[in-house]
N, C-alpha and C. Protein backbone atom coordinates (compact mmCIF):
# COMPACT_ATOMS: atom_id res chain seq x y z
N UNK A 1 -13.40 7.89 5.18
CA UNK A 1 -12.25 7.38 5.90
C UNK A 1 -12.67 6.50 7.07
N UNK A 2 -14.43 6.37 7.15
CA UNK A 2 -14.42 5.41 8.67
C UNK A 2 -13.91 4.14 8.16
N UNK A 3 -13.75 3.24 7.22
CA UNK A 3 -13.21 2.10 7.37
C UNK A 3 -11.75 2.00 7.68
N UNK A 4 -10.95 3.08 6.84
CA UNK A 4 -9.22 3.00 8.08
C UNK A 4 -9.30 3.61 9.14
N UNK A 5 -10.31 4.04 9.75
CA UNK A 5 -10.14 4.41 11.41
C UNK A 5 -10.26 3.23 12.07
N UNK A 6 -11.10 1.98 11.55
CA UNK A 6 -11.38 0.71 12.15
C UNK A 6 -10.10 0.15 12.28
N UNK A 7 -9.08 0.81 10.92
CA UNK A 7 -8.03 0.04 10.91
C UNK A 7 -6.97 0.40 11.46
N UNK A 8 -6.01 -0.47 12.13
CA UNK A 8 -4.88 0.27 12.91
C UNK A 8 -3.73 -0.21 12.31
N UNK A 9 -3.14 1.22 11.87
CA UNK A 9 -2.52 1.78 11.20
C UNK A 9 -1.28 2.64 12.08
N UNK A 10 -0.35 2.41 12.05
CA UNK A 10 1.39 3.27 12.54
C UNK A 10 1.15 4.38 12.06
N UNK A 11 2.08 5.34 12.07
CA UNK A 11 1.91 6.91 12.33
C UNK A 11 3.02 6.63 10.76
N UNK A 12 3.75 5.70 10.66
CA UNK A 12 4.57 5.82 9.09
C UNK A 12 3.86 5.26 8.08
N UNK A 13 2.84 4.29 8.47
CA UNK A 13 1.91 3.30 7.08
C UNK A 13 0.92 4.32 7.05
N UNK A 14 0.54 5.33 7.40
CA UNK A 14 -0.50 6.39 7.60
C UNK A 14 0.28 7.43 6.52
N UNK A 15 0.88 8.28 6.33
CA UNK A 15 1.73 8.92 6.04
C UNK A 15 2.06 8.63 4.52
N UNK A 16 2.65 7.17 4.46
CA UNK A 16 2.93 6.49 3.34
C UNK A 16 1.90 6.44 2.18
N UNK A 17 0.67 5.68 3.37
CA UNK A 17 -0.65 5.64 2.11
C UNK A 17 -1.17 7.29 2.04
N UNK A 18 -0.90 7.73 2.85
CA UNK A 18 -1.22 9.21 2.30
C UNK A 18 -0.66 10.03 1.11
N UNK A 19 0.95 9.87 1.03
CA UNK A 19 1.59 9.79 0.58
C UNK A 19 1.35 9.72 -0.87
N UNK A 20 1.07 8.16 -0.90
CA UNK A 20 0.87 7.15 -2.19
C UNK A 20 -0.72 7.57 -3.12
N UNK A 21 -1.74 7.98 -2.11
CA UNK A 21 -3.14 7.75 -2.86
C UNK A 21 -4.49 9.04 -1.96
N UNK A 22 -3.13 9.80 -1.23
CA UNK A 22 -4.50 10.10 -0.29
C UNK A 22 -5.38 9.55 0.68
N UNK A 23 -5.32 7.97 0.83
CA UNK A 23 -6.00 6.88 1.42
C UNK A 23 -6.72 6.30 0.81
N UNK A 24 -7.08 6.66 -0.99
CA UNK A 24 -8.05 6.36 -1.64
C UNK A 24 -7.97 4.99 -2.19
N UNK A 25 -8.29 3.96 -1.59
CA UNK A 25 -8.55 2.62 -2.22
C UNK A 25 -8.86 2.21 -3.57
N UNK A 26 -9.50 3.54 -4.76
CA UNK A 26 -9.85 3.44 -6.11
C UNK A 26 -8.66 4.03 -6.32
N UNK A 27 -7.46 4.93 -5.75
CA UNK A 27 -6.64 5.90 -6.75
C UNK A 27 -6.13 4.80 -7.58
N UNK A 28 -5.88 5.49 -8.75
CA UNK A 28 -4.96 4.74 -10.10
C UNK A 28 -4.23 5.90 -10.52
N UNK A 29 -2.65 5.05 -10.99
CA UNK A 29 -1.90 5.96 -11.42
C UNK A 29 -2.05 6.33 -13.55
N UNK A 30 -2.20 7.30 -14.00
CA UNK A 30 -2.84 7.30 -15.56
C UNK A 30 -1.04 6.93 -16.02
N UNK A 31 -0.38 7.21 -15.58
CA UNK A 31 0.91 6.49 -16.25
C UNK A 31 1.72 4.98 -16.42
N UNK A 32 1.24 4.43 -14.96
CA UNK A 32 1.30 2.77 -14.61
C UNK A 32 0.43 2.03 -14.16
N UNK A 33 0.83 1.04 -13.78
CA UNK A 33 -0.39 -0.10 -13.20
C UNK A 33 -0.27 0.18 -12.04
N UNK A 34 -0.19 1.27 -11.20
CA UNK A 34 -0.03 1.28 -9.87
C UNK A 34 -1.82 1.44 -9.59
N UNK A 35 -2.04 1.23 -8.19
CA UNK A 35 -3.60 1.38 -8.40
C UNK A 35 -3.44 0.89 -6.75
N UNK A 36 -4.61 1.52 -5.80
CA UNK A 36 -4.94 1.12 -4.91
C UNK A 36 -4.78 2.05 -3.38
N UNK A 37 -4.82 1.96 -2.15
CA UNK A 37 -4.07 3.02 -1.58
C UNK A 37 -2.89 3.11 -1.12
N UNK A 38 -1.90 1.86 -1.36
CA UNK A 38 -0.37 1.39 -1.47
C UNK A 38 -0.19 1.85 -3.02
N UNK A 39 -0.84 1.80 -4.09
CA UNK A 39 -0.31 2.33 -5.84
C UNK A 39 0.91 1.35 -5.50
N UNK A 40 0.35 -0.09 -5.24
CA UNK A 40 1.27 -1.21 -5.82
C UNK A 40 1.23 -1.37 -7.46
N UNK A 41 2.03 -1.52 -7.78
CA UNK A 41 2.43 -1.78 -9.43
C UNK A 41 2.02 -3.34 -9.71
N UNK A 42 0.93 -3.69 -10.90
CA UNK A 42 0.53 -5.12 -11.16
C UNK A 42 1.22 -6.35 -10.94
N UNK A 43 2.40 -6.32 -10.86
CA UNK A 43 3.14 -7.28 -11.12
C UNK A 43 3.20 -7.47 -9.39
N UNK A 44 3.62 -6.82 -8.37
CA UNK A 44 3.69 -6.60 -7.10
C UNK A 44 2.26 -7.03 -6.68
N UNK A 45 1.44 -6.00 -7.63
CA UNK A 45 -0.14 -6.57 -6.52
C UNK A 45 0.04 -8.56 -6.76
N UNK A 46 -0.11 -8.82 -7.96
CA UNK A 46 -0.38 -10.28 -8.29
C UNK A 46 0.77 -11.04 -6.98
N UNK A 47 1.81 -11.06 -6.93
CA UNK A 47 2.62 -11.22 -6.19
C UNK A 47 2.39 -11.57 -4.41
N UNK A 48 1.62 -9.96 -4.03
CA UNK A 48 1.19 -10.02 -2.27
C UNK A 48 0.12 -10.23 -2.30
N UNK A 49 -0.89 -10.09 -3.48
CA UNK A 49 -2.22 -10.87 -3.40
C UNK A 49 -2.07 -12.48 -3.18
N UNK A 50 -1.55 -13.24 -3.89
CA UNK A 50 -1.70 -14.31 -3.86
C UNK A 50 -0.69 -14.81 -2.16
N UNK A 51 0.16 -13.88 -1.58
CA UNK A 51 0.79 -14.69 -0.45
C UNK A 51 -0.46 -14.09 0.54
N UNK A 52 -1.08 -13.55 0.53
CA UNK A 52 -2.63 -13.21 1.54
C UNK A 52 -3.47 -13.77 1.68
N UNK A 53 -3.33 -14.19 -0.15
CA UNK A 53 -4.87 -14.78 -0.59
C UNK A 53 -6.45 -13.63 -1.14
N UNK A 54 -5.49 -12.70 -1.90
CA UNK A 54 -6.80 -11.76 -2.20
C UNK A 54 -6.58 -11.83 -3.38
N UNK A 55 -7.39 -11.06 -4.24
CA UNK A 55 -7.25 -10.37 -5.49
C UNK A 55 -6.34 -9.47 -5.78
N UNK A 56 -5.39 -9.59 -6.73
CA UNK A 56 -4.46 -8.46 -6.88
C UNK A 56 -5.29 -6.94 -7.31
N UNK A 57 -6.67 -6.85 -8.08
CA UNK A 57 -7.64 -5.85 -8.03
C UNK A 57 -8.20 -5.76 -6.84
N UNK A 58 -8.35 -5.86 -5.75
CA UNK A 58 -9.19 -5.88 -4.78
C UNK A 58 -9.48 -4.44 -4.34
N UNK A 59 -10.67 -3.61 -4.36
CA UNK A 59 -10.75 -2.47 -3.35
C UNK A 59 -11.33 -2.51 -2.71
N UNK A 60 -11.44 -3.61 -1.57
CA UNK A 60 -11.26 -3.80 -0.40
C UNK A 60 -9.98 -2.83 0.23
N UNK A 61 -10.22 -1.91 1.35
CA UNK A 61 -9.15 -1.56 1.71
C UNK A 61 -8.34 -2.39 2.73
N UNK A 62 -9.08 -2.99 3.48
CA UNK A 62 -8.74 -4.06 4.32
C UNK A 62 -7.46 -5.14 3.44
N UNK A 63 -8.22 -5.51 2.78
CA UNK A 63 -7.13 -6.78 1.46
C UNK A 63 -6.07 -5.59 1.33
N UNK A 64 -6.35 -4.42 0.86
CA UNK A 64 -5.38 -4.03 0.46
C UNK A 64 -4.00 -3.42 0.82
N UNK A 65 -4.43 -2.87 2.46
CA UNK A 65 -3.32 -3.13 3.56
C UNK A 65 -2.85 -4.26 3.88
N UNK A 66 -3.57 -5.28 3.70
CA UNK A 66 -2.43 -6.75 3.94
C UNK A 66 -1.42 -6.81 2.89
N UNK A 67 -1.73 -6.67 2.04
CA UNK A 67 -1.29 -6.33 0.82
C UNK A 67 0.29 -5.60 0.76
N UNK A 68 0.19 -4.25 1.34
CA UNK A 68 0.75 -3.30 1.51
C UNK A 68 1.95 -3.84 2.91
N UNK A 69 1.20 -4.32 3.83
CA UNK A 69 1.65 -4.21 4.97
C UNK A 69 3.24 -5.53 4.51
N UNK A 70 2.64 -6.42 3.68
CA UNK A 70 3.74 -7.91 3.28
C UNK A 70 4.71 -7.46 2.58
N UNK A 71 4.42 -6.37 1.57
CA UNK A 71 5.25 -6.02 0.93
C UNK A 71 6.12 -5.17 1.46
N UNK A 72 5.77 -4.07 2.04
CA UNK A 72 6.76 -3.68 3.19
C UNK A 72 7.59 -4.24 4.16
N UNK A 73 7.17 -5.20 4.85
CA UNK A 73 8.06 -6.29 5.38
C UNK A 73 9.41 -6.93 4.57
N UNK A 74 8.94 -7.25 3.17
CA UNK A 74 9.71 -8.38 2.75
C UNK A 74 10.65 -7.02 2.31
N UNK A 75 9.93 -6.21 1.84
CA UNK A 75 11.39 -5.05 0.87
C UNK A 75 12.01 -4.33 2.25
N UNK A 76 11.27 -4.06 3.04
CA UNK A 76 12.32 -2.70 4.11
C UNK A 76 11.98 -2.74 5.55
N UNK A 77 11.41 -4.03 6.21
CA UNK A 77 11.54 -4.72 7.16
C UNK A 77 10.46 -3.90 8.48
N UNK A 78 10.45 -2.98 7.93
CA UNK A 78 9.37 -1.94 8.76
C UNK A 78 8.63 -0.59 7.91
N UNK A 79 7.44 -0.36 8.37
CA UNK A 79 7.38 1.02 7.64
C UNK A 79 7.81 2.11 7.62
N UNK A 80 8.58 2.19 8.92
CA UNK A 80 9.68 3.26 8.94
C UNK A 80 10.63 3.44 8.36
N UNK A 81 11.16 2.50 8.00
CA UNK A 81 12.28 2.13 6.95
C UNK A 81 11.65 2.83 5.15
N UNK A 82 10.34 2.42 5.45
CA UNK A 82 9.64 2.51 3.70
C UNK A 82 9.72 3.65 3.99
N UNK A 83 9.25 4.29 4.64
CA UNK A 83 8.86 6.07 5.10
C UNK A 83 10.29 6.52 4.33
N UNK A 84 10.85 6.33 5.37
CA UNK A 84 12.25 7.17 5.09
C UNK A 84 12.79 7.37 3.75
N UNK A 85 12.80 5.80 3.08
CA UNK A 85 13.15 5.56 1.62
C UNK A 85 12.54 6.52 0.81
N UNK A 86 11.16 6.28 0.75
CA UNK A 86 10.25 7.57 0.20
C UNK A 86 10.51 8.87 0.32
N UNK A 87 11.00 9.37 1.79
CA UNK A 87 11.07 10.73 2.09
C UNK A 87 12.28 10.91 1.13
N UNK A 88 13.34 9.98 0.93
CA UNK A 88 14.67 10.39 0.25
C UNK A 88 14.50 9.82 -1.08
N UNK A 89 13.31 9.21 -1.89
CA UNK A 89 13.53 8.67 -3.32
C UNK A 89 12.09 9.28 -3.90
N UNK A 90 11.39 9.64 -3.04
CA UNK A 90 9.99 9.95 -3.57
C UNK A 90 8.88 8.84 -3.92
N UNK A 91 9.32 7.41 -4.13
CA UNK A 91 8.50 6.58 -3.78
C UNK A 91 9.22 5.54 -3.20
N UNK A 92 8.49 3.99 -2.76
CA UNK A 92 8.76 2.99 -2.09
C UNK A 92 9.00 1.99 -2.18
């Protein structure tokens, strides 16, 4: 975990990727294309990869919170907002 301690991270995007993967930058889901420590779905990674400029595979965790962090913006305007959604739908 020392590379997300470098990273600063909200007390809800903490939670979330916990949430989502444990923090694990390799998790993959064996039922979808979700994959990463957001378990963005392929079509989504290709999507916030390319408005960043990374690889939609990237495990980079760094890439992959930018990643995470755009897509949260554009769908629920904060991560508190994603939090909550999750707490009441089970995912984000």
């Amino acid at each position: 975990m020392s590379s997300l301690d470098r990273q600063s991270l909200s007390p809800a995007e903490k939670e979330l990727l916990f949430r989502e993967s444990s923090m694990n930058p390799l998790a993959k889901n064996k039922t979808s294309s979700a994959f990463g420590i957001w378990q963005g779905l392929y079509p989504t990674r290709v999507k916030y990869a390319a408005k960043i400029g990374v690889h939609p595979n990237t495990t980079d965790v760094h890439e992959q919170i930018g990643m995470f962090r755009v897509y949260v913006q554009d769908r629920y305007g904060t991560a508190e907002k994603a939090l909550a959604y999750h707490k009441a739908n089970g995912y984000y």
